[in-house]
Protein backbone atom coordinates (compact mmCIF):
# COMPACT_ATOMS: atom_id res chain seq x y z
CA UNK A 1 -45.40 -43.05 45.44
CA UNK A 2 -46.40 -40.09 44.38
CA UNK A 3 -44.06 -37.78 42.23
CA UNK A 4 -43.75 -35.03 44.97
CA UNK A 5 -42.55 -37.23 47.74
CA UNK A 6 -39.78 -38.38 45.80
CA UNK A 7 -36.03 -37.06 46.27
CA UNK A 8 -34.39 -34.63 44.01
CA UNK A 9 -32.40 -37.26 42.27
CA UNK A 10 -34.58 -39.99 43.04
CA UNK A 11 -35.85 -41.94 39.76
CA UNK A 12 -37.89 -44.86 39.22
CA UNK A 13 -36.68 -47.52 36.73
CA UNK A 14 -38.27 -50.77 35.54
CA UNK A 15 -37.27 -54.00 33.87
CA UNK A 16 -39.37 -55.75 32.10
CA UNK A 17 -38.68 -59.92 31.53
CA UNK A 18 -40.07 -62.05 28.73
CA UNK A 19 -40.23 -65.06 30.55
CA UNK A 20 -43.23 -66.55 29.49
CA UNK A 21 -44.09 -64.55 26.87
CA UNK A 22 -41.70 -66.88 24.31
CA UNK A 23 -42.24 -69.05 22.36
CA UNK A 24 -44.39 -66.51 19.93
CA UNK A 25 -46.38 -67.51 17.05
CA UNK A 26 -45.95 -63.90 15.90
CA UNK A 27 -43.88 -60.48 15.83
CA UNK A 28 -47.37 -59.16 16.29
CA UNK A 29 -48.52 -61.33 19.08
CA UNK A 30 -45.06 -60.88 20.59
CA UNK A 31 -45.21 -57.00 20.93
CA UNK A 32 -48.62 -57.49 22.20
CA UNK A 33 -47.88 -59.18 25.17
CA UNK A 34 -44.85 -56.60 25.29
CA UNK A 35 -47.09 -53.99 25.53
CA UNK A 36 -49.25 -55.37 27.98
CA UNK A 37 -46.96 -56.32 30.36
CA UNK A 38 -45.50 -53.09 30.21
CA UNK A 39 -48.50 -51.83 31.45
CA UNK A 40 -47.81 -53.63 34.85
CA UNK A 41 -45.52 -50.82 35.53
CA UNK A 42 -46.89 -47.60 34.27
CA UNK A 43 -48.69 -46.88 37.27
CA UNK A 44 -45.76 -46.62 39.01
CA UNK A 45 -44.71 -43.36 36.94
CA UNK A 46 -41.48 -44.60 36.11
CA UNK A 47 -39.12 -42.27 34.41
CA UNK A 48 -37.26 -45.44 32.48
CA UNK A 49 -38.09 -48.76 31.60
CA UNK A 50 -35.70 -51.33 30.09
CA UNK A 51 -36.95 -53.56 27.55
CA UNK A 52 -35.13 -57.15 26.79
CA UNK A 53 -33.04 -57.57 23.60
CA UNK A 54 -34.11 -58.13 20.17
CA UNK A 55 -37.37 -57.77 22.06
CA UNK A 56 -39.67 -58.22 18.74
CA UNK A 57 -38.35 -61.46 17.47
CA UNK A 58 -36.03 -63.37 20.25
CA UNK A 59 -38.10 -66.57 20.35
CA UNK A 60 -40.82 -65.75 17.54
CA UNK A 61 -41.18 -68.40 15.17
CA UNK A 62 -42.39 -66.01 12.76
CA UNK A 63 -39.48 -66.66 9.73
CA UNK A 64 -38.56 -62.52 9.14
CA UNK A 65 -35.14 -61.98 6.61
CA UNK A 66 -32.93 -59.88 8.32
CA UNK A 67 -33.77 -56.50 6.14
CA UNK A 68 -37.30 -56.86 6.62
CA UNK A 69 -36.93 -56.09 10.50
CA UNK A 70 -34.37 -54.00 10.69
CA UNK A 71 -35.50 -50.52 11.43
CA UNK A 72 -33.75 -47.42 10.16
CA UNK A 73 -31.74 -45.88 13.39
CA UNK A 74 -33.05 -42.17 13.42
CA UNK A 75 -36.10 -43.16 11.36
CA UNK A 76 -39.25 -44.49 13.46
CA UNK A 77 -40.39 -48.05 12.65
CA UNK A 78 -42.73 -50.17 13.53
CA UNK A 79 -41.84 -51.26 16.83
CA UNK A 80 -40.07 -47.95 17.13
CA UNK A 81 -43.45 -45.91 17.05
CA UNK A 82 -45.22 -48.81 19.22
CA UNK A 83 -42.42 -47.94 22.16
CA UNK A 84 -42.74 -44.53 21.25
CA UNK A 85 -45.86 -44.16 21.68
CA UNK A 86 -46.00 -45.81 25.14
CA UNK A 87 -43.27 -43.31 26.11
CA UNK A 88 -44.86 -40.21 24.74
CA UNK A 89 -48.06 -40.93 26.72
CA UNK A 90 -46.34 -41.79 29.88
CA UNK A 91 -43.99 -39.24 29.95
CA UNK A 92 -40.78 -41.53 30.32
CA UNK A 93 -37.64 -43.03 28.31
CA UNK A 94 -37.59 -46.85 27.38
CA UNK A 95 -35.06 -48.64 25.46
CA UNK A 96 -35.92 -49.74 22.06
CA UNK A 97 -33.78 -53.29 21.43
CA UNK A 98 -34.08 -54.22 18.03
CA UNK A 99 -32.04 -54.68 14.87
CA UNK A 100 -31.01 -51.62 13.24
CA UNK A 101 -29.82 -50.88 9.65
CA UNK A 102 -27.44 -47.83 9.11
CA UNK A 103 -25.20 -47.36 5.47
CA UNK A 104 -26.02 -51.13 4.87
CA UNK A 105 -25.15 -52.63 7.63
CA UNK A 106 -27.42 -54.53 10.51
CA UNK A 107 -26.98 -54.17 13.87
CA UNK A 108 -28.19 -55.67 17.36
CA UNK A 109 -29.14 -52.26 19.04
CA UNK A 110 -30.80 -50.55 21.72
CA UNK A 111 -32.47 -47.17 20.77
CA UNK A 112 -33.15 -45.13 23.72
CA UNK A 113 -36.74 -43.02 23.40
CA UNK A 114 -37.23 -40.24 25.13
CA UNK A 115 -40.08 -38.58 27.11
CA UNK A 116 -41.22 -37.60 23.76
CA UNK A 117 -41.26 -40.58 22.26
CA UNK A 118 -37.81 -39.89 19.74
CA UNK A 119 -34.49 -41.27 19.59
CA UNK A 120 -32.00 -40.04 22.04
CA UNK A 121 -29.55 -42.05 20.78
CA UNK A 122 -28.29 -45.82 19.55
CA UNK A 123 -26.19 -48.33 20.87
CA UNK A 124 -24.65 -50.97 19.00
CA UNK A 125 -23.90 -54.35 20.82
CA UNK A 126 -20.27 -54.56 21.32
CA UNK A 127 -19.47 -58.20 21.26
CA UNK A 128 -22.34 -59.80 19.12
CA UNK A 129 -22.15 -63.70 19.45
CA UNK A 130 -20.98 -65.49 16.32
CA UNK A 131 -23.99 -66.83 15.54
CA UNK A 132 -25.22 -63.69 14.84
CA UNK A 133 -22.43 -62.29 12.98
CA UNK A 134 -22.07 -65.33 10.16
CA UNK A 135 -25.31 -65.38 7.85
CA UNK A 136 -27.41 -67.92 7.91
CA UNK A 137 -26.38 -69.13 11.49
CA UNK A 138 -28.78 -67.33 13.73
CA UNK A 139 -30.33 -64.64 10.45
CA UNK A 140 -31.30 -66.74 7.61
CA UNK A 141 -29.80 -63.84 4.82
CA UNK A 142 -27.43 -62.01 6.68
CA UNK A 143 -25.42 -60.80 9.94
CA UNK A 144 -24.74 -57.92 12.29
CA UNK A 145 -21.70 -56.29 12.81
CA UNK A 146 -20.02 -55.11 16.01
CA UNK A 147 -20.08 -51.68 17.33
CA UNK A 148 -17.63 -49.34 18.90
CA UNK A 149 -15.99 -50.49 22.07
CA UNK A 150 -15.99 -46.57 23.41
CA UNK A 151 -19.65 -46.30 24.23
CA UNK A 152 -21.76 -42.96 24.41
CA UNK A 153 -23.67 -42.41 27.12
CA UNK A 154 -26.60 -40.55 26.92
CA UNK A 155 -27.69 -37.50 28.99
CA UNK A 156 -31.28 -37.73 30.42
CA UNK A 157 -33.70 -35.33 32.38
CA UNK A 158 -32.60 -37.24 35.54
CA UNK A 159 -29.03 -38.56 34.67
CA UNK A 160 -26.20 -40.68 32.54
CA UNK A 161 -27.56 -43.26 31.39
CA UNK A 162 -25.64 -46.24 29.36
CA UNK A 163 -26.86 -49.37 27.07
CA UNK A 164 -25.18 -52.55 27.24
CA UNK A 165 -26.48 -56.06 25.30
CA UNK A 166 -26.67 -59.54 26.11
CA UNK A 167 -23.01 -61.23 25.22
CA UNK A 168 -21.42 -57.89 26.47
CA UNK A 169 -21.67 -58.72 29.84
CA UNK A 170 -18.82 -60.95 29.12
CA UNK A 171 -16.55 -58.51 28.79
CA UNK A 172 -15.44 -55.79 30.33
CA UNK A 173 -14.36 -53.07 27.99
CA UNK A 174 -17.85 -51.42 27.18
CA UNK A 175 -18.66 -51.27 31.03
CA UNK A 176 -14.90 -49.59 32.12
CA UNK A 177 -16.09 -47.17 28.89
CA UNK A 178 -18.97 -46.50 30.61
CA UNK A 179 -18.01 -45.65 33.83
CA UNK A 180 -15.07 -43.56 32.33
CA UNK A 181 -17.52 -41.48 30.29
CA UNK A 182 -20.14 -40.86 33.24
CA UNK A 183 -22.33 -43.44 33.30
CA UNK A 184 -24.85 -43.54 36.71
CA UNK A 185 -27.48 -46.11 35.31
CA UNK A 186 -27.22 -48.65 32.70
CA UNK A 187 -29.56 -50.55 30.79
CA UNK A 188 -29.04 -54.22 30.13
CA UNK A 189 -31.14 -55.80 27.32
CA UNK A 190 -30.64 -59.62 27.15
CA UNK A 191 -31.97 -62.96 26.20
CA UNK A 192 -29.62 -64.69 28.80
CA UNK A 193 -30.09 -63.36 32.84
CA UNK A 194 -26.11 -63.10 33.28
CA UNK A 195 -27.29 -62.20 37.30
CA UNK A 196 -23.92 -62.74 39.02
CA UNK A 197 -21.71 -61.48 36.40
CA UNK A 198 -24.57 -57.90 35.90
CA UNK A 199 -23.74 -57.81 39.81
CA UNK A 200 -20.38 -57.98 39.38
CA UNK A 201 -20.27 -55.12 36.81
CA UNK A 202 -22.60 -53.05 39.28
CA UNK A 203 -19.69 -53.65 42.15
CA UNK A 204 -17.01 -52.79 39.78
CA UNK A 205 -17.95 -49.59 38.09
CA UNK A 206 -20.60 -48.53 41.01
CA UNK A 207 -23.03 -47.38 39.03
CA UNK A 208 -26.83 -48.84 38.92
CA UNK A 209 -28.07 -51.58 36.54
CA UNK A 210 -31.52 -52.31 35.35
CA UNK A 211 -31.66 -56.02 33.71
CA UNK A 212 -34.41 -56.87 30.99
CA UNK A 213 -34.19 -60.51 29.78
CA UNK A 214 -35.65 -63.46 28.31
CA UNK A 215 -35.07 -65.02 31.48
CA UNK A 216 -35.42 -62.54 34.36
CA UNK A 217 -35.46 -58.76 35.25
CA UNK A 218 -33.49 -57.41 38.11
CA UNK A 219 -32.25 -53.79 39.40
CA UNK A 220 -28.54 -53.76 40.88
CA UNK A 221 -27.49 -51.49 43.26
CA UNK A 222 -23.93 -49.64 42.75
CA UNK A 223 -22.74 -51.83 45.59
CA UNK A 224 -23.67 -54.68 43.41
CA UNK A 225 -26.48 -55.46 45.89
CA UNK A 226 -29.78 -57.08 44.65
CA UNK A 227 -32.72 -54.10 45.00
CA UNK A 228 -35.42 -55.78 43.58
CA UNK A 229 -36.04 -58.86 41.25
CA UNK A 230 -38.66 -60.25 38.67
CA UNK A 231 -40.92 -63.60 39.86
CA UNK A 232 -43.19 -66.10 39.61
CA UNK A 233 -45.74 -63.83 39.92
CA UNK A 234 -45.16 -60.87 38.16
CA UNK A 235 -42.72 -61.23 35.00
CA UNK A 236 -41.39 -56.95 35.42
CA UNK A 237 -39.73 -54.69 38.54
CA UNK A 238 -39.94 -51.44 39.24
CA UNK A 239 -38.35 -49.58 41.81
CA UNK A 240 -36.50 -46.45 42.93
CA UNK A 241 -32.83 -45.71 43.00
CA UNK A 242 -31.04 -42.92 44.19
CA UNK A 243 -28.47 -41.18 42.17
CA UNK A 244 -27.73 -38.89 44.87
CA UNK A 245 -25.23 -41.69 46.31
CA UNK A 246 -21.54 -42.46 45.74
CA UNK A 247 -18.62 -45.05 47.30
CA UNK A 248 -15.91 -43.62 49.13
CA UNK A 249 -12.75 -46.02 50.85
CA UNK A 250 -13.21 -47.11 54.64
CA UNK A 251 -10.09 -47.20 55.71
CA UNK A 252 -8.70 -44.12 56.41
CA UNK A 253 -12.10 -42.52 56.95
CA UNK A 254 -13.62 -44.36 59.52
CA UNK A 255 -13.40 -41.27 62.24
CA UNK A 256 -14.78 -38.63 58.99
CA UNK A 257 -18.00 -41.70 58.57
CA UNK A 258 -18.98 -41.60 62.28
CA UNK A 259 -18.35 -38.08 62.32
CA UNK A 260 -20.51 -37.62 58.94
CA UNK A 261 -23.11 -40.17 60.33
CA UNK A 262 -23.46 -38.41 64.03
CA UNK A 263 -23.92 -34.91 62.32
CA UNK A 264 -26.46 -35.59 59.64
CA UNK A 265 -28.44 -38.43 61.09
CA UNK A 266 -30.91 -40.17 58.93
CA UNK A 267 -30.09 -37.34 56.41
CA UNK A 268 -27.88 -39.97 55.25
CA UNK A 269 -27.82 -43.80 55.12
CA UNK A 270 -24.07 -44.77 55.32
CA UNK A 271 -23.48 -48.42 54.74
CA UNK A 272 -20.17 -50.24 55.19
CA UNK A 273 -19.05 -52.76 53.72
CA UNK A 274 -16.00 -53.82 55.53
CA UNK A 275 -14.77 -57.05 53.64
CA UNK A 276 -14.54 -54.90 50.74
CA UNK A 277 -12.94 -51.64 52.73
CA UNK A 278 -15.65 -48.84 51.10
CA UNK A 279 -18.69 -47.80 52.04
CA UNK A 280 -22.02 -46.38 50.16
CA UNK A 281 -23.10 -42.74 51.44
CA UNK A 282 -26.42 -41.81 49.83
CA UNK A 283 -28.33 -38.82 50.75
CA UNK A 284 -31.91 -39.16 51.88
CA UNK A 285 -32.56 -34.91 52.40
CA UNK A 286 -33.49 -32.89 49.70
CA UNK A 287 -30.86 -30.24 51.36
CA UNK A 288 -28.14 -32.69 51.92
CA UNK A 289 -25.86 -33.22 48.62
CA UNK A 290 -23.31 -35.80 48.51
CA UNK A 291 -20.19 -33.59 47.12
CA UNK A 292 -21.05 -30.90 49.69
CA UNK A 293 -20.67 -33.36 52.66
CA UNK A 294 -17.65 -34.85 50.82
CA UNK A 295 -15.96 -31.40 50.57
CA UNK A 296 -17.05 -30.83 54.07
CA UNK A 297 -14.54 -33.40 55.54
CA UNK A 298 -12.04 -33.89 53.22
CA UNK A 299 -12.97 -37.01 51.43
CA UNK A 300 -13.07 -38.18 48.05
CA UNK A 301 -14.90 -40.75 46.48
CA UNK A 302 -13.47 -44.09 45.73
CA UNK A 303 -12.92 -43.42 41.96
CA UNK A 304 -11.23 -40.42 42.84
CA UNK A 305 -9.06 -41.83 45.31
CA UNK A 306 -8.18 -44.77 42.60
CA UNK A 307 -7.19 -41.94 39.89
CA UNK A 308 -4.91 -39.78 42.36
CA UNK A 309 -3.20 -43.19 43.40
CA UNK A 310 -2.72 -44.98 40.12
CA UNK A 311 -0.98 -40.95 39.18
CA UNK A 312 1.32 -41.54 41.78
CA UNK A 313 2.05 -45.09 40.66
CA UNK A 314 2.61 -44.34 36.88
CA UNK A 315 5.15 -41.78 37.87
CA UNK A 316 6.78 -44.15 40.24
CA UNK A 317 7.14 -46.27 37.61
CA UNK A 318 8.44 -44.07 34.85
C-alpha cells in the first residue's frame, strides 16, 4: 500500500520471529540472518518493526562474557549501528533488544531507534528470570538487574509506543503502567511466544501489541483479537493498525451505536462484542475522528467510564 492511501493515524508495524534462524554458530552469522529477514518487510514501508529479545545472542553458541556484549545505552554499538543503520535508510523505528551496561550494571533491554537511526529511549526488562539474574546460571561472569516497574513510554511520529520483555508478560504491573502512562502500541521482544497471555494483555489494557520471538511473531488487536501471525512460510508479519480506534461500554449505549453506525456509515467500523459488553469504534475517514463522534453523543470510552466509576466507589467507601 502505498503511503498516500493510508489513514491519518494509520501505521504499519512488523514482527519479526527467529524461528529457524537458532541454533547460531555465530553473533555474526546470527545478525546476518537478522538482517536479512528483516528485509522481508521493508517493502512494506513500515514505520516500526519489533525485533525478538536478546536478538544477537539468544541461541548462539558463540561463548561471549557478559561485558563483552553489553552495549553502552546512549552510546551506539555494534548491533546498535547495524539496526541503526537499517532504520536510518528506511525511514522507520525498530527496537534494539540487547544487553545494556549503564553505571556498572547489565541489563536485558530494548533500545528503541528512531527514523534516524538514534536512541529514543531504553527499557529495562522488569521481571528478568532468575537465571539471568544469578551469575554464572544463564551469563557465565555475571547477571542483569531488574528495571523500574513504572515504565516510560516513548512518544513517536505516529504515537505512544511501550517496550515490554519476555518473562514480563507474566505479570501485570509493567502493562497497567503502560496503559496508565499512554501507551497505544507496545512492543514485545521474547524468546518464549506467550500468545494467549500477549492477547490477554491486548484485551486488558486495549492497546495494540506487536510480538517478536524466538518462537513466533504476531500483531494483537486492542480487542485482543489475532490481526495477523508469523508461519511456516514466512518467519516475520507486517500489517496495519489503526490508532484512530478506541473501546467504549455496550450497555447503556446500544441506541447512541446504531445511531453512530446509521449516521456515519462505513466511515466507521463498529464491532460488538457482546459477551464482553464493549464494543471497538475505529474510524476509517480521514474527516471522521473518534473523540469528535464520542463528544457528539455523549459517550465516553471504556477507560473513562472505569475511572469516573471506581471515583464514585472510593468515595462510597471512605
Amino acid at each position: 500500500m502505498s503511503l498516500n492511501k493510508r489513514l491519518p493515524r494509520e501505521i504499519w508495524v512488523a514482527g519479526i520471529s527467529l524461528k529457524g534462524l537458532w541454533p547460531a554458530a555465530t553473533i555474526e552469522k546470527r545478525m546476518n540472518d537478522v538482517v536479512e529477514r528483516i528485509s522481508n518487510v521493508l517493502s512494506f514501508q513500515p514505520d516500526i518493526i519489533c525485533l525478538p529479545e536478546t536478538v544477537n545472542i539468544s541461541w548462539v553458541n558463540e561463548e561471549i562474557l557478559l561485558h563483552e556484549i553489553a552495549e553502552e545505552e546512549h552510546s551506539p554499538g555494534p548491533i546498535t549501528r547495524i539496526l541503526g543503520k537499517i532504520a536510518k535508510e528506511n525511514n522507520c523505528y525498530i527496537t534494539c533488544p540487547i544487553i545494556t551496561k549503564k553505571d556498572g550494571a547489565f541489563y536485558n533491554s530494548s533500545i528503541l531507534l528512531n527514523r534516524r537511526g538514534e536512541s529514543e529511549g531504553v527499557f529495562h526488562k522488569i521481571h528478568p528470570t532468575s537465571t539471568e539474574i544469578i551469575p554464572g546460571k544463564y551469563f557465565k561472569n555475571a547477571g542483569v538487574v531488574p528495571g523500574p516497574i513504572n515504565s516510560n513510554v516513548f512518544k513517536t511520529d505516529f504515537g505512544n509506543v511501550g517496550l515490554q520483555v519476555c518473562a514480563d508478560a507474566d505479570w501485570a504491573d509493567g502493562w497497567a503502567a503502560l496503559k496508565a502512562n499512554g501507551a497505544e502500541l507496545v512492543c514485545f521482544s521474547s524468546q518464549g511466544p506467550y500468545s494467549n497471555t500477549i492477547r490477554n494483555r491486548a484485551w486488558s489494557n486495549h492497546y495494540y501489541i506487536v510480538t517478536a520471538t524466538g518462537e513466533d511473531a504476531q500483531i494483537v488487536d486492542i480487542s485482543g483479537d489475532v490481526i495477523a501471525a508469523d508461519n511456516d512460510m514466512m518467519r516475520w508479519v507486517c500489517a496495519p493498525v489503526n490508532l484512530e480506534k478506541t473501546v467504549v461500554l455496550a450497555a447503556g449505549n446500544a441506541d447512541s451505536l446504531k445511531s453512530m453506525q446509521g449516521k456515519y456509515g462505513d466511515s466507521l467500523r463498529i464491532t460488538v462484542y457482546f459477551d464482553e459488553n464493549w464494543a471497538t469504534i475505529e474510524s476509517r475517514d480521514a474527516e471522521v475522528k473518534i473523540k469528535e463522534v464520542l463528544d457528539e453523543f455523549s459517550m465516553l470510552t471504556f477507560e473513562e467510564e472505569m475511572r469516573q466509576t471506581n471515583e464514585l466507589i472510593s468515595k462510597l467507601r471512605s
